[in-house]
Protein backbone atom coordinates (compact mmCIF):
# COMPACT_ATOMS: atom_id res chain seq x y z
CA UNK A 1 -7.22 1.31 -1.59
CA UNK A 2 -3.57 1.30 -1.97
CA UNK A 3 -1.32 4.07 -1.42
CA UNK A 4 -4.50 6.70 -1.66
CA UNK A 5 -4.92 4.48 -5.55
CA UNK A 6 -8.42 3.55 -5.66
CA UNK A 7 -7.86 -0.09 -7.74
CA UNK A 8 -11.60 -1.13 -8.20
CA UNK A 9 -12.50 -2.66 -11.47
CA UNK A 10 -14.64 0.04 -13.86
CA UNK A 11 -15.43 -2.42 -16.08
CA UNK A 12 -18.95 -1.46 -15.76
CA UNK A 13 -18.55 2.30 -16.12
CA UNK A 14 -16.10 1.65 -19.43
CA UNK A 15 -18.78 -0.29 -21.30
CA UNK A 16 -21.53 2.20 -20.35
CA UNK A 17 -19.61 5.08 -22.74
CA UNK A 18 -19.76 2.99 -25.94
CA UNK A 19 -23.39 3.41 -27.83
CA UNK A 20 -24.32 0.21 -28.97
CA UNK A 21 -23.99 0.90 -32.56
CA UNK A 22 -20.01 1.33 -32.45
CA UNK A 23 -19.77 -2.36 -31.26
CA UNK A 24 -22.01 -3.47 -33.91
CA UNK A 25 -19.76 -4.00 -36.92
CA UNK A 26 -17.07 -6.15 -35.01
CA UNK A 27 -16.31 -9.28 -36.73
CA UNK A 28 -17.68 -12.38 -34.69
CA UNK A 29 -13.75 -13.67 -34.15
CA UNK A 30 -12.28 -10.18 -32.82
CA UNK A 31 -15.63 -9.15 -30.56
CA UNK A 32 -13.37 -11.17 -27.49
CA UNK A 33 -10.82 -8.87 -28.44
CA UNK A 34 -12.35 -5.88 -27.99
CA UNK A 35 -11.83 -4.42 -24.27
CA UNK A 36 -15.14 -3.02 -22.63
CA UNK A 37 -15.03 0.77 -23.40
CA UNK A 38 -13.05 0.58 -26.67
CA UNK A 39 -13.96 0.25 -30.14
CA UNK A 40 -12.35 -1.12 -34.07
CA UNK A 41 -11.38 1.74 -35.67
CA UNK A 42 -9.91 2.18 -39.41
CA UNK A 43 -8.66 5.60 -38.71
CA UNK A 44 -5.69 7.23 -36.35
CA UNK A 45 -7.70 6.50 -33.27
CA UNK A 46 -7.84 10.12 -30.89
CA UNK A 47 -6.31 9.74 -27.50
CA UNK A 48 -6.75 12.64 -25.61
CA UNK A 49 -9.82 14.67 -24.89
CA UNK A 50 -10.29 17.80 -25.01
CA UNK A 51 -7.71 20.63 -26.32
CA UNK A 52 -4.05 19.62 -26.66
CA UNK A 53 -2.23 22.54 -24.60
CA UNK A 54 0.99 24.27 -26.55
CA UNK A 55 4.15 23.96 -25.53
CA UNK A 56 5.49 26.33 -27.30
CA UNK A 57 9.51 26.42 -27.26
CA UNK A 58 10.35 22.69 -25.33
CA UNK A 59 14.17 23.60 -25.67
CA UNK A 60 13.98 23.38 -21.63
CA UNK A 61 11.76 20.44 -21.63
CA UNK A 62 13.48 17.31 -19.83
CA UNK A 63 12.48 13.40 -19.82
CA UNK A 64 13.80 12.54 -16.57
CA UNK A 65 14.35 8.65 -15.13
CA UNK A 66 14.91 8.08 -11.64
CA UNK A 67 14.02 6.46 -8.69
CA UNK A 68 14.12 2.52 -8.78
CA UNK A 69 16.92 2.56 -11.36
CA UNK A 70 20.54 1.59 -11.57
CA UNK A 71 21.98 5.06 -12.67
CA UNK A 72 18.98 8.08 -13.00
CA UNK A 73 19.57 9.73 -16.42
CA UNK A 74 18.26 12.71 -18.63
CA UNK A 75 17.23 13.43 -21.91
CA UNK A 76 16.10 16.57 -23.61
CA UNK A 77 13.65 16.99 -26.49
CA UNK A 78 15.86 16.31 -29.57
CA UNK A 79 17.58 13.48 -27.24
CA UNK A 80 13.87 11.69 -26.92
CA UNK A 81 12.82 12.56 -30.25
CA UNK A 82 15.58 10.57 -32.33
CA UNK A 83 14.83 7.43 -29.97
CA UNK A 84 13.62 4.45 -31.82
């Protein structure tokens, strides 16, 4: 343990949550591809689990960046959401 960061592989408890019928269909050439734990998917693949809490009005929202940095900066929600 680092810094309280427990940095032990899980490569054994990732592959335990796929069923063995969603690694089935992988093509032969991508299967190496494939991380343990993950899965080929055709559709907008879900990333969160569980309910997506609402924010609601973000006008005080802030992205800050700071620490190891040359000059710490600030953006607010419009600010972030017309980066490229």
């Amino acid at each position: 343990m680092a810094d309280g960061l427990d940095l032990r592989p899980r490569t054994a408890h990732a592959a335990a949550m796929v069923f063995p019928w969603q690694r089935r269909n992988v093509p032969p050439e991508l299967a190496e591809r494939v991380p343990p734990g993950q899965v080929l998917t055709e559709k907008f693949p879900v990333l969160q689990f569980g309910r997506v809490p609402d924010y609601g009005d973000l006008s005080g929202w802030d992205f800050r960046v700071w620490g190891a940095v040359v000059e710490p900066f600030s953006l607010k929600w419009a600010e972030f959401r017309s980066l490229p």
